[in-house]
C-alpha atoms as a PDB file:
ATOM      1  CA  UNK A   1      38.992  -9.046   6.047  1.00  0.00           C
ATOM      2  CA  UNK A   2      37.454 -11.221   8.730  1.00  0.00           C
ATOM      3  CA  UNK A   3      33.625 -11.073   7.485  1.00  0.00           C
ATOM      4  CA  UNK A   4      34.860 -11.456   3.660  1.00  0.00           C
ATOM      5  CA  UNK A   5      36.806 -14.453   4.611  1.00  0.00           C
ATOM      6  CA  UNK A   6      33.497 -15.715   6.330  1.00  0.00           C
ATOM      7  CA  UNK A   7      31.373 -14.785   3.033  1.00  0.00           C
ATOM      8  CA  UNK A   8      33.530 -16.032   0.982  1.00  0.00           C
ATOM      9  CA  UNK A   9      33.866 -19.706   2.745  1.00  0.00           C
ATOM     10  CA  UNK A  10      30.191 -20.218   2.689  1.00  0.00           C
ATOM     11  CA  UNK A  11      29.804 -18.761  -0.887  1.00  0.00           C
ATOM     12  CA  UNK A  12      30.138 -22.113  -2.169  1.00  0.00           C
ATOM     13  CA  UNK A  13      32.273 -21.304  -4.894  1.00  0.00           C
ATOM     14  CA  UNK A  14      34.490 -24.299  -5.744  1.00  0.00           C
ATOM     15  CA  UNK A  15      37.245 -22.602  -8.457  1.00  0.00           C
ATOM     16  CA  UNK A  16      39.971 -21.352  -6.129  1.00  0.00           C
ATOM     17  CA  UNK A  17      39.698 -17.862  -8.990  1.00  0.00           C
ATOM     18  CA  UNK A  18      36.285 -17.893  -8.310  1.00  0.00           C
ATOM     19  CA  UNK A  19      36.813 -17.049  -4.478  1.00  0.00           C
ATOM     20  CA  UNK A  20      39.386 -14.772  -5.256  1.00  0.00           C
ATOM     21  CA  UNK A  21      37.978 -12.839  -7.609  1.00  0.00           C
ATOM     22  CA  UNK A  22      34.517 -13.042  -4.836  1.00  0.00           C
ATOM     23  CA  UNK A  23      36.634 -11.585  -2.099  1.00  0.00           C
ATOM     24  CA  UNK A  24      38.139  -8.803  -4.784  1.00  0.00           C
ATOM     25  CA  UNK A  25      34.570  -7.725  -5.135  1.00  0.00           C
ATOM     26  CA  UNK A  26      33.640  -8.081  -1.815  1.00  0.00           C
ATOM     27  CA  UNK A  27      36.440  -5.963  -0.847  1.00  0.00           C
ATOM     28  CA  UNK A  28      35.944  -2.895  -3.475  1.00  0.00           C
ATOM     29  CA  UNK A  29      31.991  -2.700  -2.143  1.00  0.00           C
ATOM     30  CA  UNK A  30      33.744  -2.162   1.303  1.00  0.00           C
ATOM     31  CA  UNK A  31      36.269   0.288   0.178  1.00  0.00           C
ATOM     32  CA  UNK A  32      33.197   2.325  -1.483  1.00  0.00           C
ATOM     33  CA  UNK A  33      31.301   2.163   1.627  1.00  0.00           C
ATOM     34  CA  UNK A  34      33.942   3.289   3.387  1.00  0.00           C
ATOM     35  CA  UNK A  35      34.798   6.465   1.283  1.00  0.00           C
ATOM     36  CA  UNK A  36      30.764   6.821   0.810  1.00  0.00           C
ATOM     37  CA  UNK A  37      29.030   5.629   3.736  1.00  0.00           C
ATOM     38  CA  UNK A  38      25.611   4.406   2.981  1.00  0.00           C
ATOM     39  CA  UNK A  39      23.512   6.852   5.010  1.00  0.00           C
ATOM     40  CA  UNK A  40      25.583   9.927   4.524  1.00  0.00           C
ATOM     41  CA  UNK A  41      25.470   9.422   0.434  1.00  0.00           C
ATOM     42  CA  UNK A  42      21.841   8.354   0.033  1.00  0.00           C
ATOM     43  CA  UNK A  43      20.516  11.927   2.215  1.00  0.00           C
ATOM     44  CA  UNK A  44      23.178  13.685   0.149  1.00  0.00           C
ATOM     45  CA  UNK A  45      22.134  12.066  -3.468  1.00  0.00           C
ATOM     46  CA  UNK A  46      18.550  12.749  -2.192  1.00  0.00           C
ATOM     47  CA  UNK A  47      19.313  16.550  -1.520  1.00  0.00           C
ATOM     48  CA  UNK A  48      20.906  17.025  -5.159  1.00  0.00           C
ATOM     49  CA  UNK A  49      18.494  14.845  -6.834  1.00  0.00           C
ATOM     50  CA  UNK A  50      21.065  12.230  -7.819  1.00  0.00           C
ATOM     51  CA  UNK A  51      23.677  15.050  -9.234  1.00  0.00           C
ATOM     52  CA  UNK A  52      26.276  12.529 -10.282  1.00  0.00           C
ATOM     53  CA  UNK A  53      28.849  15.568 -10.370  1.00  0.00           C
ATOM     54  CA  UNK A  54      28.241  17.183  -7.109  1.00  0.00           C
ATOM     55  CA  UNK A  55      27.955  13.964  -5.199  1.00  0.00           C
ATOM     56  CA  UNK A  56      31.598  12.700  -6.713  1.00  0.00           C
ATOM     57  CA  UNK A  57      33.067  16.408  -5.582  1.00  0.00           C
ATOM     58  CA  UNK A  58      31.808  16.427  -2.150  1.00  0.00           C
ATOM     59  CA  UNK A  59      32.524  12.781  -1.526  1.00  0.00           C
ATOM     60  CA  UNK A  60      36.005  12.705  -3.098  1.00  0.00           C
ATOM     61  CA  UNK A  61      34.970   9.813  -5.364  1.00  0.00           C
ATOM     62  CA  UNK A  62      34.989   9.365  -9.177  1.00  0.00           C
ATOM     63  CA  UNK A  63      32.528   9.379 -11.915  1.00  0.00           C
ATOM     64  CA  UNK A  64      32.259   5.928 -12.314  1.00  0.00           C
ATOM     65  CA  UNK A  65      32.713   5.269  -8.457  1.00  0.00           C
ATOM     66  CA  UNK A  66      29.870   7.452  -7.487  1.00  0.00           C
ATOM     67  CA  UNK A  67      26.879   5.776 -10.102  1.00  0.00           C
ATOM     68  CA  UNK A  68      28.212   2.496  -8.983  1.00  0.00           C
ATOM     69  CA  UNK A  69      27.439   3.552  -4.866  1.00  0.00           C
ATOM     70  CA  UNK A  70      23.819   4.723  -6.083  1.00  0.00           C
ATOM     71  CA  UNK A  71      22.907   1.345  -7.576  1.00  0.00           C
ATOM     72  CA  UNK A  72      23.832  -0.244  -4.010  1.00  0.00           C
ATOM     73  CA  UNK A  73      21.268   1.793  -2.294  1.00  0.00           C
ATOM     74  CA  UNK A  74      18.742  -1.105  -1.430  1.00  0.00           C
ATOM     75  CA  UNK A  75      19.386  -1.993   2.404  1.00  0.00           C
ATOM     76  CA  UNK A  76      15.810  -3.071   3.748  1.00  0.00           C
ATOM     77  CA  UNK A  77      14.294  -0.384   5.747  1.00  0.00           C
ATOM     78  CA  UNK A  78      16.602   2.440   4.199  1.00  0.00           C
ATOM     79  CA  UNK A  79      16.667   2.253   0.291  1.00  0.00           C
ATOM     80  CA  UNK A  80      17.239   4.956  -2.150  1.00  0.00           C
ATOM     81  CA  UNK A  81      16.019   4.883  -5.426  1.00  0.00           C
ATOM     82  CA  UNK A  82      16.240   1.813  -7.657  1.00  0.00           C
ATOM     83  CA  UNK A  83      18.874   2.281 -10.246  1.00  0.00           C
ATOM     84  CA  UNK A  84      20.712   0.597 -12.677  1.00  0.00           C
ATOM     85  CA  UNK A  85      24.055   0.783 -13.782  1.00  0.00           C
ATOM     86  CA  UNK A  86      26.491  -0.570 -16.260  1.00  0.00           C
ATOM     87  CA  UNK A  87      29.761   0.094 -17.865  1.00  0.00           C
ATOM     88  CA  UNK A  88      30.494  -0.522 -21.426  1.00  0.00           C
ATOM     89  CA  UNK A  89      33.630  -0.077 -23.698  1.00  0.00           C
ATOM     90  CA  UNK A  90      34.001   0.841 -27.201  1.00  0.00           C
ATOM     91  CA  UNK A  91      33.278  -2.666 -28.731  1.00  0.00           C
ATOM     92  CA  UNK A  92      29.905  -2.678 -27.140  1.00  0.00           C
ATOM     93  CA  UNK A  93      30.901  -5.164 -24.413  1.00  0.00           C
ATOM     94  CA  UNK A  94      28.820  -4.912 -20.792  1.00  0.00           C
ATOM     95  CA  UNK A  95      32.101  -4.988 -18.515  1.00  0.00           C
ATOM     96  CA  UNK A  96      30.131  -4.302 -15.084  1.00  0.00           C
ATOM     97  CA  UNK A  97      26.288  -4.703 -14.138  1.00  0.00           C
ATOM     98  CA  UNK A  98      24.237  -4.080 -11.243  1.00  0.00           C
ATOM     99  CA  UNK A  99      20.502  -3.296 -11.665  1.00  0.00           C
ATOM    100  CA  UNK A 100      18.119  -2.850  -8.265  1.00  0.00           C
ATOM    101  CA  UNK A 101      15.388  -2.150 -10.970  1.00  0.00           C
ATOM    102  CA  UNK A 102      13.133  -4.563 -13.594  1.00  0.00           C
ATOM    103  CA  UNK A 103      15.803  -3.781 -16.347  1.00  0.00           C
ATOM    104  CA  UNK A 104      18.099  -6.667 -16.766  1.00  0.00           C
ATOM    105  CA  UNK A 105      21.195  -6.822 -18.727  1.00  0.00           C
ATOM    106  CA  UNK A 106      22.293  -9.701 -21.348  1.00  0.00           C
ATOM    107  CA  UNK A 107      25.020 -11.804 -20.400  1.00  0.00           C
ATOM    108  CA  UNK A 108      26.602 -12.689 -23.370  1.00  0.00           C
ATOM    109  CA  UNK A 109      26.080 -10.613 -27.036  1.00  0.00           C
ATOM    110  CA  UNK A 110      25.991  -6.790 -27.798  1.00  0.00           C
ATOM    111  CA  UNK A 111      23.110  -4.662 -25.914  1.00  0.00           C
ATOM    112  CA  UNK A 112      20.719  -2.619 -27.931  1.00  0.00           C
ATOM    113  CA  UNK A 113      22.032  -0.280 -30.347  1.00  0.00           C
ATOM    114  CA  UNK A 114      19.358   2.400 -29.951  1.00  0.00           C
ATOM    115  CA  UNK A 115      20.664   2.656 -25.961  1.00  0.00           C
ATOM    116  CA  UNK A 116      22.473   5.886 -25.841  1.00  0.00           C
ATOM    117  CA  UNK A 117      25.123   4.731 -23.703  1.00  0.00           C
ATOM    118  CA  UNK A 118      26.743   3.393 -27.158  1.00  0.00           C
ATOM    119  CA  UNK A 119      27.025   7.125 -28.381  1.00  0.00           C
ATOM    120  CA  UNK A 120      28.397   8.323 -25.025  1.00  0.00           C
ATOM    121  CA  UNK A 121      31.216   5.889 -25.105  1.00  0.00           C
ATOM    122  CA  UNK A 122      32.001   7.801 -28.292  1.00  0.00           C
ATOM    123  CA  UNK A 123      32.167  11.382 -26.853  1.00  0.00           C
ATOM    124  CA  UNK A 124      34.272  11.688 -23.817  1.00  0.00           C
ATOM    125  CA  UNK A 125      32.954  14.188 -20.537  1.00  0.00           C
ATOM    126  CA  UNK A 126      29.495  15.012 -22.592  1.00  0.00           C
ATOM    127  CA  UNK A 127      26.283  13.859 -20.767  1.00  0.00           C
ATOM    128  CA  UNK A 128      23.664  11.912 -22.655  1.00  0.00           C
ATOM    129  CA  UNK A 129      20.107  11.758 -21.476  1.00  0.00           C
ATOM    130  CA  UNK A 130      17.717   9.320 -22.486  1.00  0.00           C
ATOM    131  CA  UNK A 131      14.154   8.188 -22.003  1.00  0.00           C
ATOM    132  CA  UNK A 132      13.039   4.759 -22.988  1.00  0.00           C
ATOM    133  CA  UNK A 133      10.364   2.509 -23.073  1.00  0.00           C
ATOM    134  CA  UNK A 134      11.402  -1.528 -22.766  1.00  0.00           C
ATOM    135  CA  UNK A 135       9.386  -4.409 -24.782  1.00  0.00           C
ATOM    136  CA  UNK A 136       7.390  -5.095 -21.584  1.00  0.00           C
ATOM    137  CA  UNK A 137       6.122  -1.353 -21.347  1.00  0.00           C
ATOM    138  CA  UNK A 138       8.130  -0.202 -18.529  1.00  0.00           C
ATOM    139  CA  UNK A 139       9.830   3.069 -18.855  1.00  0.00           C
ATOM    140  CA  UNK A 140      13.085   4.232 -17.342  1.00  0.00           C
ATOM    141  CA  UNK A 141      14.926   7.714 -17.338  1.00  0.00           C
ATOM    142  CA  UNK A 142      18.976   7.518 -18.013  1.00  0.00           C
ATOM    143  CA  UNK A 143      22.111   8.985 -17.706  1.00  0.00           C
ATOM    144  CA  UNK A 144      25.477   8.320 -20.098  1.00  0.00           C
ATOM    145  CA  UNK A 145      28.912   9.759 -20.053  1.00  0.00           C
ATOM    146  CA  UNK A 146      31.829   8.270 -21.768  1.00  0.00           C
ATOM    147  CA  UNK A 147      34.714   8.019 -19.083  1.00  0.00           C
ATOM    148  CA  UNK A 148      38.778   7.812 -20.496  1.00  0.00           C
ATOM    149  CA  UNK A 149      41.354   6.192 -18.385  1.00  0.00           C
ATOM    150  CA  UNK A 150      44.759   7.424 -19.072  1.00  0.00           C
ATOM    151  CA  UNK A 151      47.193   4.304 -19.913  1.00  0.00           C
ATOM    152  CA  UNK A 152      50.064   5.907 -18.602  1.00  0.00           C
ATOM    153  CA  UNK A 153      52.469   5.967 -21.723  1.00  0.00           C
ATOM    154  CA  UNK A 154      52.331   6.868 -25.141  1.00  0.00           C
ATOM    155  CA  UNK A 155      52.803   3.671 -26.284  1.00  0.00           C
ATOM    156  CA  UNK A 156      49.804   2.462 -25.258  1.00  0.00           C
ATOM    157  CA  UNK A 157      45.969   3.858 -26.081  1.00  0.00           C
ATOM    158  CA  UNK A 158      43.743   4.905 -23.426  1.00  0.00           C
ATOM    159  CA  UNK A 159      40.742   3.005 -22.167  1.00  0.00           C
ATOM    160  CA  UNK A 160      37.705   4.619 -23.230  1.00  0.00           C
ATOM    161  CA  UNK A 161      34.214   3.540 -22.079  1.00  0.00           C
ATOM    162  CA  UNK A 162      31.035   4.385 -20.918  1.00  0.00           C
ATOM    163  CA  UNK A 163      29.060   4.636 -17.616  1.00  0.00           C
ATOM    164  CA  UNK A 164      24.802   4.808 -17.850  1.00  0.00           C
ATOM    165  CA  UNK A 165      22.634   5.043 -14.570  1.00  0.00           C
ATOM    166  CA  UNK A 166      18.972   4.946 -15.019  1.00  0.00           C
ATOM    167  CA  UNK A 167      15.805   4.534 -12.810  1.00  0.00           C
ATOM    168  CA  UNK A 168      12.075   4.201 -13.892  1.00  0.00           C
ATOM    169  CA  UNK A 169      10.189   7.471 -14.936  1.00  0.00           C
ATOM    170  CA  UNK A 170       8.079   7.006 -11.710  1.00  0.00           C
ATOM    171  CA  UNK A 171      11.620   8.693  -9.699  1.00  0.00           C
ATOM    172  CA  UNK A 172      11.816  10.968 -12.739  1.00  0.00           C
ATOM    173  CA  UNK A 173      11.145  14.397 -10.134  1.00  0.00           C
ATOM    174  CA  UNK A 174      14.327  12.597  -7.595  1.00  0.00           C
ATOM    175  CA  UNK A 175      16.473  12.470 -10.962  1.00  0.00           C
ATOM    176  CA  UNK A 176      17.975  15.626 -12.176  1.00  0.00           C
ATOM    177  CA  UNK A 177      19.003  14.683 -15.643  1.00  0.00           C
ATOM    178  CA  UNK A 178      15.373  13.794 -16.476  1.00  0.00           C
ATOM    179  CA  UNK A 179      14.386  17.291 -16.627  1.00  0.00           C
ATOM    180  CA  UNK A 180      16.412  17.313 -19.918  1.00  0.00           C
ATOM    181  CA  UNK A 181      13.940  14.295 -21.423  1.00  0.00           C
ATOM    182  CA  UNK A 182      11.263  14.452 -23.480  1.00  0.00           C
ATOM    183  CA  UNK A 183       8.430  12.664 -21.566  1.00  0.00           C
ATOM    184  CA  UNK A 184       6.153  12.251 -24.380  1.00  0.00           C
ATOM    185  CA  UNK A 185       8.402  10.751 -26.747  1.00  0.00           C
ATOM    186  CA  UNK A 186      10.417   7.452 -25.100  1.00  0.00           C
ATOM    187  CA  UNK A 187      12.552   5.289 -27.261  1.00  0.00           C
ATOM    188  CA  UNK A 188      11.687   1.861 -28.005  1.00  0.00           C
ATOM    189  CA  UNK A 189      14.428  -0.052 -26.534  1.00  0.00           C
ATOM    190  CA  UNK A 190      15.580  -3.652 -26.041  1.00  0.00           C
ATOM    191  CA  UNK A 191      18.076  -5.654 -23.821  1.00  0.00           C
ATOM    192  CA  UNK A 192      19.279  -7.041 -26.952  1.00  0.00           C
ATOM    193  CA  UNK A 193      18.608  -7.888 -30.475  1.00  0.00           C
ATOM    194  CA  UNK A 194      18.195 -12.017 -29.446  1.00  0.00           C
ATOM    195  CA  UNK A 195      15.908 -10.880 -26.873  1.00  0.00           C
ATOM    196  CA  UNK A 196      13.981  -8.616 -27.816  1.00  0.00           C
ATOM    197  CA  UNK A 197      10.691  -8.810 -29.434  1.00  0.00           C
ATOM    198  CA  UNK A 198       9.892  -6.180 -31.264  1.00  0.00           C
ATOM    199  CA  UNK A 199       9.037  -6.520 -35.223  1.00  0.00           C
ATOM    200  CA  UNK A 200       9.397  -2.813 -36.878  1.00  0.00           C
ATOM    201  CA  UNK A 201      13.034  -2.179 -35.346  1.00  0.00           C
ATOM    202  CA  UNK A 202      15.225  -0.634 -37.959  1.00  0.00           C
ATOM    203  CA  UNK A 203      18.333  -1.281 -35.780  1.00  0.00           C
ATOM    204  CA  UNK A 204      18.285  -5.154 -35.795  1.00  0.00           C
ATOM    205  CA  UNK A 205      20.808  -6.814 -35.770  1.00  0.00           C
ATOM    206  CA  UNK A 206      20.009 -10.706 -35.213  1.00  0.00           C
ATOM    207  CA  UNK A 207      16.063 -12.478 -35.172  1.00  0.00           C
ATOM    208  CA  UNK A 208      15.116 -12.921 -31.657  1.00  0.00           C
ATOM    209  CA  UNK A 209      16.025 -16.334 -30.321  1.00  0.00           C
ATOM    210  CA  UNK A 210      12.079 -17.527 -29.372  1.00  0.00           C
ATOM    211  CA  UNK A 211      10.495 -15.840 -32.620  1.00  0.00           C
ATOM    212  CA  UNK A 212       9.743 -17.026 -35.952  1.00  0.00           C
ATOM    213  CA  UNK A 213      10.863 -15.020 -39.227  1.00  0.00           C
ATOM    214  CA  UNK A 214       9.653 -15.316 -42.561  1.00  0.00           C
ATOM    215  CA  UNK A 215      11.953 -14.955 -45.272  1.00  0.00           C
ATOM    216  CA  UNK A 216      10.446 -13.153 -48.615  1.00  0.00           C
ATOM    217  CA  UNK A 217      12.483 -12.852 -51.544  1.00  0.00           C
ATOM    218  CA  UNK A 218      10.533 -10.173 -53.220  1.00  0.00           C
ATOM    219  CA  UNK A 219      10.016  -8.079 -50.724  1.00  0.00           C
ATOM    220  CA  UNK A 220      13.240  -5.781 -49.235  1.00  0.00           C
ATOM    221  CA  UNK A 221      13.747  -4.438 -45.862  1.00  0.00           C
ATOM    222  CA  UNK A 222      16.521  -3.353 -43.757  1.00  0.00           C
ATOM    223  CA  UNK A 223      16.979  -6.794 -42.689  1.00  0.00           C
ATOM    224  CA  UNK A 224      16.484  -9.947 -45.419  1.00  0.00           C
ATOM    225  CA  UNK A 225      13.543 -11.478 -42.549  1.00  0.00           C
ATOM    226  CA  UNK A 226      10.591  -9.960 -41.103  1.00  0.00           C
ATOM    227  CA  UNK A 227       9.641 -11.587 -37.823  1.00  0.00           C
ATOM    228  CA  UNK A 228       6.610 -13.207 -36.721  1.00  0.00           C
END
């Protein structure tokens, strides 16, 4: 409690919710450090090649809880692989982050709708596996499994979402779900439509935000622009 106190007074944060909610998020890392501690997880994610499954059993830890730990791996002198990690719900929303890799997540707006973490959050306790190629030519290899929270009465619906961890093809051979990926074949991917530069996308939904479209009224596409 001491050292978040401490981190929290010289966050700088002036909006009394913004230190609380700080020291609410500083306090659940600890808590996961404490029911995975850092060395002890990364040699054990290392020995099952990241088996998201096996790791939760043996550490008494949940789905979610145990792709979160992996994307904290990056302590200087003792990383683990780079991942990224985000949780999504049914609307498309990005309701947690984290990414120790190039891949960065939009802050406001949908994500892309060829990411298969969309169609995860649509079938509960199935694994998706995914490989993908970004605009800037980077590829990653990814995980997805939708994830449903009891509410706790019938009145109420469950929460249903979805959890994706990925990592760049390079740690393909440390990542067991990439041995279920075509490596020849990566999808073209975005971060989102109003970022994202590609022109032949059937899946836009919105021009890109620093790209020019030209609008032709005799010619029909998916979308009523084709961009420049």
């Amino acid at each position: 409690a001491d050292t978040v106190a401490a981190i929290v007074a010289g966050s700088g944060l002036v909006p009394p919710e913004a230190r609380r909610l700080l020291a609410i998020g500083l306090a659940n890392y600890a808590a996961g450090a404490l029911l995975m501690p850092y060395a002890a997880f990364r040699d054990a994610a290392r020995a099952v090649r990241h088996d998201i499954d096996r790791l939760s059993r043996r550490f008494g830890a949940s789905f979610e809880q145990a792709c979160h730990r992996l994307s904290t791996l990056q302590r200087p002198g003792a990383a683990g692989i780079p991942f990224y990690f985000c949780r999504v719900d049914m609307a498309g929303n990005i309701t947690k982050r984290h990414s120790a890799t190039r891949l960065q997540f939009a802050r406001f707006g949908g994500a892309c709708p060829l990411w298969h973490v969309h169609e995860a959050a649509a079938i509960p306790d199935r694994i998706l596996v995914q490989h993908a190629e970004t605009p800037d030519g980077v590829r990653y290899v990814s995980m997805a499994k939708g994830l449903v929270k009891p509410s706790g009465r019938f009145a109420r619906a469950p929460r249903r979402y979805a959890v994706v961890l990925g990592c760049e093809a390079v740690h393909a051979a440390d990542f067991v779900y990439a041995d279920a990926v075509d490596a020849r074949t990566p999808t073209p991917i975005g971060i989102s439509c109003r970022l994202c530069p590609r022109s032949d996308c059937d899946q836009r939904a919105f021009p890109p935000t620093d790209r020019a479209i030209a609008v032709e009224g005799d010619v029909r596409g998916v979308v009523p622009y084709r961009v420049t």
